[in-house]
N, C-alpha and C. Protein backbone atom coordinates (compact mmCIF):
# COMPACT_ATOMS: atom_id res chain seq x y z
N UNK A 1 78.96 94.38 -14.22
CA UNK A 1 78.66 93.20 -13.44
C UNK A 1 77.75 93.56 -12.25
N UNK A 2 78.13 94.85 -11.52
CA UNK A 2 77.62 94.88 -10.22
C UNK A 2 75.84 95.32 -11.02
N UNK A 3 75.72 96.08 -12.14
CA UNK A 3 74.34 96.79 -12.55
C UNK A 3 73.58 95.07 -12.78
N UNK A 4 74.19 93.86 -12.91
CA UNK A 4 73.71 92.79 -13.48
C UNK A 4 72.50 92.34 -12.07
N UNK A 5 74.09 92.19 -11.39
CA UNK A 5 73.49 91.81 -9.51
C UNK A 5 72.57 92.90 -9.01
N UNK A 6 72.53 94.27 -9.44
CA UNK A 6 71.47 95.12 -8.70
C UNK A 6 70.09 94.93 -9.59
N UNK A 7 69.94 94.52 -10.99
CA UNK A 7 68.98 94.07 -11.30
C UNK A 7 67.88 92.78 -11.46
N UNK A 8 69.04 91.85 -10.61
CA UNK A 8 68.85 90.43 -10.27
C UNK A 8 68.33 90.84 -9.12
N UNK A 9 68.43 91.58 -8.18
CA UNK A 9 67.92 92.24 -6.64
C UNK A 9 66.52 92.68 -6.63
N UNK A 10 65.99 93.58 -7.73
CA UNK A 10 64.94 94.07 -8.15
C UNK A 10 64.30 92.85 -8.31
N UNK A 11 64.29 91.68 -8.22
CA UNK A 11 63.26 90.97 -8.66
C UNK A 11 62.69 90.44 -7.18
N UNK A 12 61.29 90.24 -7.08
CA UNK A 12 60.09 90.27 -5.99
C UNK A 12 60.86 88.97 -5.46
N UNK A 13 61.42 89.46 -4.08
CA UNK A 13 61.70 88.19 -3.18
C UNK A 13 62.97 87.60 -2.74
N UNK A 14 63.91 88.38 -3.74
CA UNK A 14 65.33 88.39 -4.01
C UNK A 14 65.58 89.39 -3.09
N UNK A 15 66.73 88.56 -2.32
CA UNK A 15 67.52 89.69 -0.61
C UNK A 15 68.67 89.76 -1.16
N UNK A 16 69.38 89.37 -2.08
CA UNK A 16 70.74 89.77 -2.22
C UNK A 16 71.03 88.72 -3.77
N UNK A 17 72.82 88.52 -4.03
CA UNK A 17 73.18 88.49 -5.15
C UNK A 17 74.29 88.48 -4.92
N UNK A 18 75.63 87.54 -5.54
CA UNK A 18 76.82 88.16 -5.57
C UNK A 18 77.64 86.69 -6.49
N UNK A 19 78.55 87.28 -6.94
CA UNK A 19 79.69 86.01 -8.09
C UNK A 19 80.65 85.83 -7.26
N UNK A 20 81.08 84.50 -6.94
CA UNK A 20 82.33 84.15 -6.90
C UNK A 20 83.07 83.32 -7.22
N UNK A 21 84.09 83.30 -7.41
CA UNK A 21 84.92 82.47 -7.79
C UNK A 21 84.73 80.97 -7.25
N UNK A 22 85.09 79.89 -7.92
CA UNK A 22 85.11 78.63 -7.74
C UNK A 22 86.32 78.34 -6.56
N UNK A 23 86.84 79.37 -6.41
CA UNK A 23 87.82 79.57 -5.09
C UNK A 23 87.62 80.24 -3.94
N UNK A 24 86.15 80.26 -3.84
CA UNK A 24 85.33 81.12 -2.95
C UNK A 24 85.81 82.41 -2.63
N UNK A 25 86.74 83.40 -3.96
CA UNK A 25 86.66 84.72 -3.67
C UNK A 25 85.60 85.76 -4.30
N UNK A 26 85.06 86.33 -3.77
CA UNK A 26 83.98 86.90 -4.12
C UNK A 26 84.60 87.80 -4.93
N UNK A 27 83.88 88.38 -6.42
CA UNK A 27 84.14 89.04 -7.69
C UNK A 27 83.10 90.17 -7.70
N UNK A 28 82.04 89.80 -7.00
CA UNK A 28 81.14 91.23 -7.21
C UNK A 28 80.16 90.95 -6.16
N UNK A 29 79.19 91.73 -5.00
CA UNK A 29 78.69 91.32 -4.43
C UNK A 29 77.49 92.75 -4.14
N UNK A 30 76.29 92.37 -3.94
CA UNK A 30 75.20 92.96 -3.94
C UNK A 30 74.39 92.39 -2.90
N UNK A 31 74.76 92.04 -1.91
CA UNK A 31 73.78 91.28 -0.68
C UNK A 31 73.64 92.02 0.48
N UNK A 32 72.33 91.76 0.94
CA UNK A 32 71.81 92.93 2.14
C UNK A 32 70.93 91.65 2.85
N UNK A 33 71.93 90.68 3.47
CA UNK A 33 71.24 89.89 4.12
C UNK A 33 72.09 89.87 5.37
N UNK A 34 73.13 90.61 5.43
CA UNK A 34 73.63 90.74 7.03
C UNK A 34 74.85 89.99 7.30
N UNK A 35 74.61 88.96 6.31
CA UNK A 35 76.11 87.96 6.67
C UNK A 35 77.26 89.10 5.81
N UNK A 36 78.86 88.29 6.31
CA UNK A 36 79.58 88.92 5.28
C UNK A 36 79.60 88.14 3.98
N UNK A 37 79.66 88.79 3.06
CA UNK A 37 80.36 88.88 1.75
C UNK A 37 81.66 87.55 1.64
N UNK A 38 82.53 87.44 2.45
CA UNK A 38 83.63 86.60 2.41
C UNK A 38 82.85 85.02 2.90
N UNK A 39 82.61 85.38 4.04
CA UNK A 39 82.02 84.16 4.47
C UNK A 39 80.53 83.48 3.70
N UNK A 40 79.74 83.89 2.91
CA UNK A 40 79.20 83.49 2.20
C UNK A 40 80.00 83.05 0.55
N UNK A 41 81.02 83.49 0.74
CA UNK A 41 81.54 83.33 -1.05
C UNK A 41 82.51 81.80 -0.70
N UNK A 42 82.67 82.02 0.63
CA UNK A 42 83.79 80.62 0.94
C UNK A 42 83.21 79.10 1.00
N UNK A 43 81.20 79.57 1.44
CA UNK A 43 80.33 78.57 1.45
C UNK A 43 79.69 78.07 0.81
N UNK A 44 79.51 79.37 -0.10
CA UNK A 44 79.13 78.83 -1.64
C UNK A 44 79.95 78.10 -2.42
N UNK A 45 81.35 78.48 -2.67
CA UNK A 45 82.19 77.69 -2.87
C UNK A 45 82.43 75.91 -2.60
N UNK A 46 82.37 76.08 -1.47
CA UNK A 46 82.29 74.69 -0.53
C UNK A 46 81.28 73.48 -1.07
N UNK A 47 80.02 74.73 -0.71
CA UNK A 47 79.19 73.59 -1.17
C UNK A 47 79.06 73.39 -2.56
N UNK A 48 79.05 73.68 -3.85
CA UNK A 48 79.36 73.31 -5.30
C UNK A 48 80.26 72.59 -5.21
N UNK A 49 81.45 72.77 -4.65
CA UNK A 49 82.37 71.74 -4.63
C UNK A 49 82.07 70.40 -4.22
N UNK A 50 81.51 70.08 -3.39
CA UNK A 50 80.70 68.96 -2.61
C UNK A 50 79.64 68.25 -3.29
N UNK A 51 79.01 69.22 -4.04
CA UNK A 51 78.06 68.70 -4.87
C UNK A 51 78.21 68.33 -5.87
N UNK A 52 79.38 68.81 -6.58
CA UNK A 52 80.01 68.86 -7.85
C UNK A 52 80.28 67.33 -7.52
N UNK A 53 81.24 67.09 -6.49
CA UNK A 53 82.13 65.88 -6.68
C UNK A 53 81.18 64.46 -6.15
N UNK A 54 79.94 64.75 -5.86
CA UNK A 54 78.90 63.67 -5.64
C UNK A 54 78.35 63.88 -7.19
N UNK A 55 78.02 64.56 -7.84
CA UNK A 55 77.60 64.44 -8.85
C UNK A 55 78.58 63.59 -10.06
N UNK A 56 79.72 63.90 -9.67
CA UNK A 56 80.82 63.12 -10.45
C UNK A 56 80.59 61.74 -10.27
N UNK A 57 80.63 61.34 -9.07
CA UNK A 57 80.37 59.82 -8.66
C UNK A 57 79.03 59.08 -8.98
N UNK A 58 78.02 60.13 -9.25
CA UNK A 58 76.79 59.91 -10.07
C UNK A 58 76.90 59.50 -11.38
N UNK A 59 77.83 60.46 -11.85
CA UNK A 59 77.93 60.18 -13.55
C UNK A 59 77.16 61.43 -13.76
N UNK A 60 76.45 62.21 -13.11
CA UNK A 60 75.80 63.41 -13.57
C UNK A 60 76.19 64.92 -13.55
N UNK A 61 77.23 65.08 -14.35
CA UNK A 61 77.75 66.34 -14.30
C UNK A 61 77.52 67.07 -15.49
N UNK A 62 77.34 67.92 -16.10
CA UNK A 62 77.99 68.98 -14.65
C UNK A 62 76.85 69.75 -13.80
N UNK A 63 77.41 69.92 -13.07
CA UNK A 63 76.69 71.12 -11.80
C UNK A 63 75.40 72.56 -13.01
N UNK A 64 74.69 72.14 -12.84
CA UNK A 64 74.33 73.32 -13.19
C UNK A 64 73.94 74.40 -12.00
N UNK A 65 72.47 74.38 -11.15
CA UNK A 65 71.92 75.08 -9.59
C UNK A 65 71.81 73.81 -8.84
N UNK A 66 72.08 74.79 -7.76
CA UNK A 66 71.76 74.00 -6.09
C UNK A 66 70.91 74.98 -5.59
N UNK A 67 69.67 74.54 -5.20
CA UNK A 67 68.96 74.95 -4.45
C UNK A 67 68.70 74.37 -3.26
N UNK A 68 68.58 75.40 -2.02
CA UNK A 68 68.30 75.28 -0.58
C UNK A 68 67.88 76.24 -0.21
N UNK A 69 66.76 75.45 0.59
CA UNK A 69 65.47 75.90 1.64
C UNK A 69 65.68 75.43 3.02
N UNK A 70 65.60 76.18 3.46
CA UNK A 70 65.26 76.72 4.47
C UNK A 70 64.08 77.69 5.57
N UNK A 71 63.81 77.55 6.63
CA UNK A 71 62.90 78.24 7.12
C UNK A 71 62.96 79.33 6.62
N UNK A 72 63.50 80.69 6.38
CA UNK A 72 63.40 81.78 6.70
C UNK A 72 64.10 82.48 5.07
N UNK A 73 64.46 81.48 4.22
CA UNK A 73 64.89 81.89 2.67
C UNK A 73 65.14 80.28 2.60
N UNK A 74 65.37 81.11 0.94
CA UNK A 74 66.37 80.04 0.08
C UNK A 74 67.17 80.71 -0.47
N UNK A 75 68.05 79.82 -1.47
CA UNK A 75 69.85 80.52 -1.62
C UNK A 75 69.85 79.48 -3.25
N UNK A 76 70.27 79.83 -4.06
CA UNK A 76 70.40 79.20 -4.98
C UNK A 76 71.66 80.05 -5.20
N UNK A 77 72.70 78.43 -6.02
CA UNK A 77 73.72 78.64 -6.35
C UNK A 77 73.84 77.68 -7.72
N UNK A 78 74.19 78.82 -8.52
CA UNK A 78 74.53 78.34 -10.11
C UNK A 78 76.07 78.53 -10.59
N UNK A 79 76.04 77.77 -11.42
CA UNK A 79 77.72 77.50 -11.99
C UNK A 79 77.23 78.56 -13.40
N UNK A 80 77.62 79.89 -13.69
CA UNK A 80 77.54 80.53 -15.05
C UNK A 80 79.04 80.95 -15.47
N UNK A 81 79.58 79.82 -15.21
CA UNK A 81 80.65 80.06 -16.39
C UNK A 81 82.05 80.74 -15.66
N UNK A 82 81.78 82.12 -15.28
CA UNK A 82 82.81 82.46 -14.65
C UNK A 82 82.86 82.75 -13.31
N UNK A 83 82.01 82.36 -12.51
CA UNK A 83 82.07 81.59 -11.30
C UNK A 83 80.51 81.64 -10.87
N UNK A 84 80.47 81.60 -9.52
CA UNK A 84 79.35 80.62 -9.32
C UNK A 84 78.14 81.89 -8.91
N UNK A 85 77.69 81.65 -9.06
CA UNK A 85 76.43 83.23 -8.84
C UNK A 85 75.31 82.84 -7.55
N UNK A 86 75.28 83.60 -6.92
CA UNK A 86 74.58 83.00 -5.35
C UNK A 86 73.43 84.44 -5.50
N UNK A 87 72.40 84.01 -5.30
CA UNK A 87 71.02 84.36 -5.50
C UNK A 87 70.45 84.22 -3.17
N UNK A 88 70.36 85.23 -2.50
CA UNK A 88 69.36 84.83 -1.89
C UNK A 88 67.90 85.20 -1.71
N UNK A 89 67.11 84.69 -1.10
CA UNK A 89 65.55 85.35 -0.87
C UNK A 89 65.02 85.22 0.28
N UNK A 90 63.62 85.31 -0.04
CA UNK A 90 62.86 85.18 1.22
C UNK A 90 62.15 83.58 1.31
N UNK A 91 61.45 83.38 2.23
CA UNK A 91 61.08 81.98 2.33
C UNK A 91 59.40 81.37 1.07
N UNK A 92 59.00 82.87 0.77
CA UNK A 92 58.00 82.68 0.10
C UNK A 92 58.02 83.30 -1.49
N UNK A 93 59.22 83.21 -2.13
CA UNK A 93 59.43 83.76 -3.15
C UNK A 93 58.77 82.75 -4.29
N UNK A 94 59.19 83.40 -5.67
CA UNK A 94 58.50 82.31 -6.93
C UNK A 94 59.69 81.78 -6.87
N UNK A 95 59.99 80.38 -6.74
CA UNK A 95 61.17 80.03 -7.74
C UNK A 95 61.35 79.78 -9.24
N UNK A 96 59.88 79.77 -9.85
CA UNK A 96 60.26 79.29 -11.52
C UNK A 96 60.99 80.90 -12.09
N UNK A 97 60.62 82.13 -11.05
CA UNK A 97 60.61 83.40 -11.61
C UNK A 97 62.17 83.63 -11.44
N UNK A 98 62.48 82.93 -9.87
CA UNK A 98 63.35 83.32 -9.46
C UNK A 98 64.85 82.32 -10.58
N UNK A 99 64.30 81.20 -10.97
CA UNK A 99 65.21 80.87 -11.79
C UNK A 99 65.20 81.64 -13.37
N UNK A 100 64.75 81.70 -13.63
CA UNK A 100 64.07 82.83 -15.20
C UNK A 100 65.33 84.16 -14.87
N UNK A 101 65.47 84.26 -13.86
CA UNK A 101 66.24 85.69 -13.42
C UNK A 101 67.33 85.26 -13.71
N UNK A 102 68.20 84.16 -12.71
CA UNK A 102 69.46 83.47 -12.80
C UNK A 102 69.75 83.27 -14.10
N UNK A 103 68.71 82.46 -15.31
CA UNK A 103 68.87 82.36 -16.48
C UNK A 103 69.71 83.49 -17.07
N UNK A 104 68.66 84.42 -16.89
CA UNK A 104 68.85 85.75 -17.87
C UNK A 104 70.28 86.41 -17.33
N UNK A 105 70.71 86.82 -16.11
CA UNK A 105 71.47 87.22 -15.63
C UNK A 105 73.00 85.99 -16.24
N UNK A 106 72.67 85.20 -16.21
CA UNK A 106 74.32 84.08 -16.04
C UNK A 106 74.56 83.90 -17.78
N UNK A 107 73.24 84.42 -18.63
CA UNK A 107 73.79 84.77 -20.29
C UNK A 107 74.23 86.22 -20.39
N UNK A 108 73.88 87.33 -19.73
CA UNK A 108 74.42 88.68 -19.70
C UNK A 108 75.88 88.70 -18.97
N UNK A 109 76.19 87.65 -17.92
CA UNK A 109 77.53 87.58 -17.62
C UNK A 109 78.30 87.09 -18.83
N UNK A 110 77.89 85.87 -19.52
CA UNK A 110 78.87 85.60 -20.35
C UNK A 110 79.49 86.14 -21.11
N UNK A 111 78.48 86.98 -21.62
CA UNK A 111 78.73 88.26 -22.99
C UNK A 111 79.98 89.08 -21.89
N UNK A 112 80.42 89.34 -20.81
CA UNK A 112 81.35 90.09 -20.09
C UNK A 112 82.90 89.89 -20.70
């Protein structure tokens, strides 16, 4: 898992990486963006949850990514199955590349 997240890291623009649980406990974590580890797995959490349950009231479920921008990065958070996979970067990254990664990475988790 962790060789999955250090090769999701390798990709141009990508600051970090890490799975957690839909209970915001973090399962594997690879991030070098300064925050902790806990407190990002509790927010990621949070927010899928939030989004999840507006999407319910949409009629549009399920959750697949949430993406957010921001000045200084973005953070994408995907639902792959066995919990939620949090991607961050820099503010000028590719995102079609940066999703192509998430792809590939959240079918190599499943096979786990």
């Amino acid at each position: 898992m962790y060789q999955i997240l250090e090769e999701l890291n390798r990709t141009s623009g990508v600051t970090g990486s890490m799975l957690v649980g839909q209970d915001g406990i973090v399962i594997a974590a690879d991030l070098n963006t300064g925050a902790e580890d806990d407190t990002v797995g509790a927010l990621a959490a949070a927010i899928t949850s939030n989004v999840q349950k507006s999407l319910e009231r949409l009629r549009q479920t399920p959750l697949k990514q949430v993406t957010i921008e921001a000045e200084r990065g973005k953070i994408f958070l995907a639902d792959v199955g066995k919990g939620i996979l949090v991607v961050t970067t820099d503010s000028r990254v590719n995102i079609g590349l940066v999703r192509l990664e998430i792809k590939n990475a959240a079918s190599r988790l499943a096979l786990m």
